[in-house]
Protein backbone atom coordinates (compact mmCIF):
# COMPACT_ATOMS: atom_id res chain seq x y z
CA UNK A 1 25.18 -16.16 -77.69
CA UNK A 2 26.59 -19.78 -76.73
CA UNK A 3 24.32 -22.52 -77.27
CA UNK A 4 24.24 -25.55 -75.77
CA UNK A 5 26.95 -27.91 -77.36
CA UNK A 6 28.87 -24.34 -76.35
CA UNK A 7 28.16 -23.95 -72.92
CA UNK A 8 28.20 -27.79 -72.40
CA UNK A 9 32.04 -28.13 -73.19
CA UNK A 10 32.43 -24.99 -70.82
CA UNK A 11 31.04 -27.12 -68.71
CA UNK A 12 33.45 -29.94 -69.01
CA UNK A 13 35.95 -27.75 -69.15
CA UNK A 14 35.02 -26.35 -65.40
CA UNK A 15 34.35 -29.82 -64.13
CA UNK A 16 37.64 -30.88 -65.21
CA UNK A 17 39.50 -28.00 -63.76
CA UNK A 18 37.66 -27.76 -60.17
CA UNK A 19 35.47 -30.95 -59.11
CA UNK A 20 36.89 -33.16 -56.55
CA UNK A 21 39.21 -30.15 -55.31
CA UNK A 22 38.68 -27.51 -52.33
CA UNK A 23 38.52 -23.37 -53.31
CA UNK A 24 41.68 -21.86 -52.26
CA UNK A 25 40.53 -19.06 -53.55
CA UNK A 26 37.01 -17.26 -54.28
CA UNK A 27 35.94 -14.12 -55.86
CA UNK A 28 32.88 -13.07 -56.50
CA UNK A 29 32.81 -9.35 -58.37
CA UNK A 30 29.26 -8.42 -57.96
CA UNK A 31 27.88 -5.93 -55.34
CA UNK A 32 25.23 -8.89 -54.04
CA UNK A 33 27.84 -11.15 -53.31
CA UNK A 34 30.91 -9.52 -52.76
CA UNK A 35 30.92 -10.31 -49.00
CA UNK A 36 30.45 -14.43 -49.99
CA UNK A 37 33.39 -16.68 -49.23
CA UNK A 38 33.79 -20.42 -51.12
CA UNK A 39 36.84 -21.01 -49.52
CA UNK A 40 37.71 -24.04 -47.94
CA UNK A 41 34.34 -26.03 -49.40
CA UNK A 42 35.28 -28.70 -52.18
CA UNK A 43 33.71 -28.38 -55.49
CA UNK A 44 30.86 -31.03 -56.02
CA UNK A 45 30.13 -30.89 -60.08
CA UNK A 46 29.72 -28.17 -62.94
CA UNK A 47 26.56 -28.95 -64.75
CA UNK A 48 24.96 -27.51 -67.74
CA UNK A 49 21.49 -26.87 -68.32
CA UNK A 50 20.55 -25.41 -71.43
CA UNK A 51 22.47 -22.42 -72.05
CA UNK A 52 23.11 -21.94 -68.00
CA UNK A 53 26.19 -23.36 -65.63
CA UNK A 54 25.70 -24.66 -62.12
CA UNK A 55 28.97 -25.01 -60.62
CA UNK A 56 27.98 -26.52 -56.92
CA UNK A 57 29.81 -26.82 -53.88
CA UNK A 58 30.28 -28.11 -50.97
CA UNK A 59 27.19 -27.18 -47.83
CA UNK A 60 24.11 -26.89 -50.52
CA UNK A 61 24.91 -24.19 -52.48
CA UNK A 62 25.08 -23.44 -56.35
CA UNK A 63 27.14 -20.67 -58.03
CA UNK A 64 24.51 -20.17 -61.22
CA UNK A 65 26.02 -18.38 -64.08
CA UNK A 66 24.68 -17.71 -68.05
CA UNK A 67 27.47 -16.31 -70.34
CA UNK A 68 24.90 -14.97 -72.99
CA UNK A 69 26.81 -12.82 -75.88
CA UNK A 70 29.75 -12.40 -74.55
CA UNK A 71 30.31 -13.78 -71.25
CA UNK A 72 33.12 -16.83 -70.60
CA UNK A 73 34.89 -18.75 -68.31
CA UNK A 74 38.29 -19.24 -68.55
CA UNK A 75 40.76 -21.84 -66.84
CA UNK A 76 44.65 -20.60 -65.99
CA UNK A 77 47.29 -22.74 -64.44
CA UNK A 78 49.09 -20.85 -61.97
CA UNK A 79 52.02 -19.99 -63.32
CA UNK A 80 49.77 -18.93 -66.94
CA UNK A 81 48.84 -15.05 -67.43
CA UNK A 82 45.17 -13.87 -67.39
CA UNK A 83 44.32 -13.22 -71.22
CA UNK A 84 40.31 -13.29 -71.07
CA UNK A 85 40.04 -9.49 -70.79
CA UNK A 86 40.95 -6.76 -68.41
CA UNK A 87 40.23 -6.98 -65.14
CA UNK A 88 37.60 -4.98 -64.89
CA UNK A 89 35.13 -7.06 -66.99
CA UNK A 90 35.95 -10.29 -64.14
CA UNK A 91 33.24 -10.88 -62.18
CA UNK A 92 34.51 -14.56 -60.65
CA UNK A 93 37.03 -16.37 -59.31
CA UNK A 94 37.39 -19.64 -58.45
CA UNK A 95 40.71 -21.08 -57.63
CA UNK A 96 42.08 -23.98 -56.21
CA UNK A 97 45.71 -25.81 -55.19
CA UNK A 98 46.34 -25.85 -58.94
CA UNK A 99 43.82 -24.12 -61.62
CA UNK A 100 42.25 -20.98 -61.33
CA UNK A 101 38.41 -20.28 -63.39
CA UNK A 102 37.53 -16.82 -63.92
CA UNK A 103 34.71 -15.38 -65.44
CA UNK A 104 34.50 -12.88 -67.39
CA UNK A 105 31.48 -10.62 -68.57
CA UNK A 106 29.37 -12.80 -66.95
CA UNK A 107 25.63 -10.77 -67.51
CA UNK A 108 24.29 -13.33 -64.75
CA UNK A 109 25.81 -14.14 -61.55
CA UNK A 110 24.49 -16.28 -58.31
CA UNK A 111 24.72 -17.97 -55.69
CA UNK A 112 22.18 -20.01 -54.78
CA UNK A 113 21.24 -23.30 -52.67
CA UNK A 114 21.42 -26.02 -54.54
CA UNK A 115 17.72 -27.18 -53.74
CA UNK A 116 16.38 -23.79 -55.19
CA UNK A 117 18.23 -24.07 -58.93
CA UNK A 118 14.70 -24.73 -59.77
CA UNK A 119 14.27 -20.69 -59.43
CA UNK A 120 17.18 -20.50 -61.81
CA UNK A 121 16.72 -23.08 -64.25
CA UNK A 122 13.02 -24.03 -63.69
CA UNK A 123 11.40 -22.94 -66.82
CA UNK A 124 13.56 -24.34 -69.25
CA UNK A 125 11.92 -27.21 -71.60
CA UNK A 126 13.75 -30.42 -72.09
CA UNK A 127 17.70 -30.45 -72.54
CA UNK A 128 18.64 -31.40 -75.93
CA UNK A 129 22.05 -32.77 -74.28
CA UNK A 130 20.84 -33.32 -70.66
CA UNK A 131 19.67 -36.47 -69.37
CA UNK A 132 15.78 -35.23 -69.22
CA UNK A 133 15.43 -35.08 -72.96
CA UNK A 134 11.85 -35.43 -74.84
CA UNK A 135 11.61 -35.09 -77.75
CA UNK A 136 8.10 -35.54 -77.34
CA UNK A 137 7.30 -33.23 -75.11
CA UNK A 138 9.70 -30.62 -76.90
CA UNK A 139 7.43 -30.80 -80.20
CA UNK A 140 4.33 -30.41 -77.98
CA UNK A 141 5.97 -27.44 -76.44
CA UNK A 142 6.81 -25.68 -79.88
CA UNK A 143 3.21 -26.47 -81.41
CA UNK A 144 1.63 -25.00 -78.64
CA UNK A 145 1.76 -21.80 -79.91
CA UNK A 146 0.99 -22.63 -83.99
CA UNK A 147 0.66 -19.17 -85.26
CA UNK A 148 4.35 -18.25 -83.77
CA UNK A 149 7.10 -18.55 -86.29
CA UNK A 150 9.03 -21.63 -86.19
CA UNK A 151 12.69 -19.21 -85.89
CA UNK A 152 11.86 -17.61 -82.76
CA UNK A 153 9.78 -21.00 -81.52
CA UNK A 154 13.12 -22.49 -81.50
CA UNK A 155 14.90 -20.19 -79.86
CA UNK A 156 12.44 -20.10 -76.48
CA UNK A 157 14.22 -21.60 -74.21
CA UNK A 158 10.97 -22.78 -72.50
CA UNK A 159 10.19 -25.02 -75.53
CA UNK A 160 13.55 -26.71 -75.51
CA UNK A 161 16.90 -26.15 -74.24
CA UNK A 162 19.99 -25.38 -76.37
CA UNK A 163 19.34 -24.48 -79.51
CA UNK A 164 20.32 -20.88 -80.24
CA UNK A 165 20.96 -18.38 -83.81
CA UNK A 166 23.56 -20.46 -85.55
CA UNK A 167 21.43 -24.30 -85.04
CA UNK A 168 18.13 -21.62 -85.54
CA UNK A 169 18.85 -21.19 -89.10
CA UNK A 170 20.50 -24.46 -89.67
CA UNK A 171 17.77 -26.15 -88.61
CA UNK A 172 15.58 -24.42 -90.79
CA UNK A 173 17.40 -25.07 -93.91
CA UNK A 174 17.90 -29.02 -92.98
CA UNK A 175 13.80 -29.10 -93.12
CA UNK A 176 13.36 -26.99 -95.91
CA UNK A 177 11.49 -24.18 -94.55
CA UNK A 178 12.36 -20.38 -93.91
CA UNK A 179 12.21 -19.55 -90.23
CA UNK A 180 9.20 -17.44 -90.87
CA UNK A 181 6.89 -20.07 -91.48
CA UNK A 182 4.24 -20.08 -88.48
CA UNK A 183 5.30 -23.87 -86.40
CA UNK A 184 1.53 -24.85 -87.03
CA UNK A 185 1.99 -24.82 -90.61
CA UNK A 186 4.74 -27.46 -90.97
CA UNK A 187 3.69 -30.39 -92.74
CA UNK A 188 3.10 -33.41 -90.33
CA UNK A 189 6.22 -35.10 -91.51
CA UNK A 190 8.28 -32.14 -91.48
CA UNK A 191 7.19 -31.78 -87.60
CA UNK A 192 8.07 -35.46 -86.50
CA UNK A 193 11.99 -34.49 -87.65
CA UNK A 194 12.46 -31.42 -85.74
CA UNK A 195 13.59 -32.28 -82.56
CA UNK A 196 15.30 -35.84 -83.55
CA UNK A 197 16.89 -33.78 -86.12
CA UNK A 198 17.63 -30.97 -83.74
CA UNK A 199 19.50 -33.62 -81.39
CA UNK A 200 21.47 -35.05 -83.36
CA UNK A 201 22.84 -31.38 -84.74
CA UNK A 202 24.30 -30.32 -81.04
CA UNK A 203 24.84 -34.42 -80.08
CA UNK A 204 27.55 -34.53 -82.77
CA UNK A 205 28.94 -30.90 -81.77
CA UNK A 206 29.13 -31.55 -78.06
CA UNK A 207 32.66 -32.12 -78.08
CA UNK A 208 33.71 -30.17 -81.00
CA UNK A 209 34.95 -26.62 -80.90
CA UNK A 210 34.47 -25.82 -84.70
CA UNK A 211 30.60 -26.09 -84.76
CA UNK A 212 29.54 -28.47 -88.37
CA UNK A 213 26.30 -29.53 -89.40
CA UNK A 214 26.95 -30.24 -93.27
CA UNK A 215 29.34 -33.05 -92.56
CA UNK A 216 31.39 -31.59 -95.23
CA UNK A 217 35.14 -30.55 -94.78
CA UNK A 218 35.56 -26.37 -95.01
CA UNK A 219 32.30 -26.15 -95.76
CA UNK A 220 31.09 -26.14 -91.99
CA UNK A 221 27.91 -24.18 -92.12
CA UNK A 222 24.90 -24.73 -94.81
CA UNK A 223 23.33 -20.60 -94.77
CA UNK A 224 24.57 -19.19 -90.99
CA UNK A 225 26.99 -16.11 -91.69
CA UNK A 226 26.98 -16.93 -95.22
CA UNK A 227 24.67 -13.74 -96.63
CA UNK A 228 25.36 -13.50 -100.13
CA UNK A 229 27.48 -16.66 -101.21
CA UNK A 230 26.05 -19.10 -103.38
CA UNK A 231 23.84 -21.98 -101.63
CA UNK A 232 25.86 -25.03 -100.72
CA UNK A 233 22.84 -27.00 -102.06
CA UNK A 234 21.67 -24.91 -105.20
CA UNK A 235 23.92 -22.18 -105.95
CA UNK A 236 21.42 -19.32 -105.31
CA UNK A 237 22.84 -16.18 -102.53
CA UNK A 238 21.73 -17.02 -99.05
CA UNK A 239 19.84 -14.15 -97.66
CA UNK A 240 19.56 -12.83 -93.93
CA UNK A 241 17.46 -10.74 -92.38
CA UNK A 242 16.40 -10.16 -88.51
CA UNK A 243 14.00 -11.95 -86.79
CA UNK A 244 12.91 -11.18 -82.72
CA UNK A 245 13.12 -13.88 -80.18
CA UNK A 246 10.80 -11.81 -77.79
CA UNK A 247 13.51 -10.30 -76.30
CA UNK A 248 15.98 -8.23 -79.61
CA UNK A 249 16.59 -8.79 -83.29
CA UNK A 250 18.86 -11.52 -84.25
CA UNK A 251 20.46 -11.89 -87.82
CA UNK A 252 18.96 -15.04 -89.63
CA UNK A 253 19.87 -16.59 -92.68
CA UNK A 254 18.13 -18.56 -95.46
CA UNK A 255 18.01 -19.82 -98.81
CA UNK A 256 15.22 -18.73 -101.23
CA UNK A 257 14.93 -21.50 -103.26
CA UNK A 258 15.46 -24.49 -100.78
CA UNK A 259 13.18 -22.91 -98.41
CA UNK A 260 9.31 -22.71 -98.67
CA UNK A 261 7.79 -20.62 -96.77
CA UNK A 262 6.94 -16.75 -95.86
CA UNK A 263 10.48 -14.03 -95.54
CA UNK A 264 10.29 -10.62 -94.30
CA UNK A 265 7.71 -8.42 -96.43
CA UNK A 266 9.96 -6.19 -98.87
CA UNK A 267 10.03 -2.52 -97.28
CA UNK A 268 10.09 -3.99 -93.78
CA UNK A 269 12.83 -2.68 -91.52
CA UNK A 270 13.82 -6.46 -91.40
CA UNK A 271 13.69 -6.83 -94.81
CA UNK A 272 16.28 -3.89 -94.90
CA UNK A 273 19.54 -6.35 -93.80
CA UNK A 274 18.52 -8.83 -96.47
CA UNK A 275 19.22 -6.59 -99.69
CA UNK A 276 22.74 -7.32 -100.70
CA UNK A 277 24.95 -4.86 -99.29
CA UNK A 278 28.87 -4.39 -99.17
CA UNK A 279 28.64 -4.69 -95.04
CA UNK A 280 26.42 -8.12 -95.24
């Protein structure tokens, strides 16, 4: 799934390709709006919040989209072919005197009035690149639930907004904990880094297409997708292993030795994807 330094340079990307212009074209390839017309109204803004796009328009209304796994927006000159996918997995359109956004796989698709985004994007806790930012209130959020594991804490949107599987496990290696280890448990010091930490991960990704958070050349990644090779910090294998975020299991990665804290009991089915295996 996207996260937010993701979905914000989609974002940009939209903004730069349809704000200021009027829809010459519009699209919309699901059954609840395939009567709606955007033609002739001028594109306002494309914002991000979280992991969710708001492109608005012209008369008070919001085209609200989330690309989740696999969903994207792509931006064609006219004269460029459509590469994204076929065209049955489009499900939006956009197009104006000279670019053209379509979606494609888009899991969640509306239209909305712009004073009702609230319904939308409503319970999402503070953007870790948007301009209502808490840190604060963020932490507060996550330690209101101490007994939850800090792994899926961060990834609740309702906590904070942004961080997703890849900064999940990153995170937890930068503090030195496994994502396991219930939020309530993290040593005061520990907690008062988290979300500055956290901000500054996706703040210097924003505009960056290759995601890094060791600052190191080739070696973008400290444990994400690297089951099995040696620690970037100690040399011992990185493990992974799933680990819910209320809603399916998500592979996450850690290192044994530079992380303290509790790991999937052996014999657990989640336990299962952290043995070494050939098709880690």
């Amino acid at each position: 799934m996207p996260e937010g330094d993701t979905v914000r340079q989609a974002a940009a990307r939209l903004h730069s390709a349809l704000a200021g212009k009027v829809l010459t074209r519009s699209d919309l390839r699901v059954p609840k709006y395939a009567t709606a017309d955007l033609t002739g109204r001028a594109v306002l803004d494309v914002t991000p919040r979280g992991k969710h796009l708001l492109t608005r328009v012209e008369g008070g209304l919001t085209l609200h989209s989330h690309l989740r796994m696999d969903g994207s927006w792509k931006i064609y000159s006219h004269d460029q072919r459509w590469t994204g996918g076929p065209g049955h997995q489009i499900r939006a359109i956009l197009g104006t005197h000279d670019r053209t956004a379509v979606g494609y796989r888009l899991p969640v698709l509306e239209l909305l009035r712009t004073s009702e985004e609230r319904r939308a994007v409503g319970h999402l806790g503070p953007d870790l690149l948007g301009p209502d930012w808490d840190p604060g209130q963020a932490l507060a959020n996550l330690l209101a639930d101490p007994a939850r594991p800090l792994g899926e804490a961060l990834l609740d949107q309702r906590n904070l907004a942004g961080i997703g599987n890849v900064y999940k496990s990153e995170l937890c290696f930068l503090l030195g904990v496994t994502p396991w280890l219930p939020i309530g448990a993290l040593a005061a010091d520990v907690a008062a880094k988290l979300t500055p930490l956290a901000k500054r991960l996706l703040e210097a990704n924003r505009d960056h297409p290759i995601r890094n958070t060791t600052g190191r050349s080739g070696q973008d990644l400290f444990v994400y997708g690297r089951a099995r090779r040696p620690c970037l910090r100690c040399g011992t294998p990185v493990r992974v292993a799933d680990q819910g975020d209320g809603s399916r299991e998500r592979p996450t990665y850690w290192c044994p030795h530079c992380q303290q804290g509790p790991a999937p009991a052996p014999g657990s089915p989640q336990a299962r994807r952290a043995r070494p295996s050939p098709t880690d």
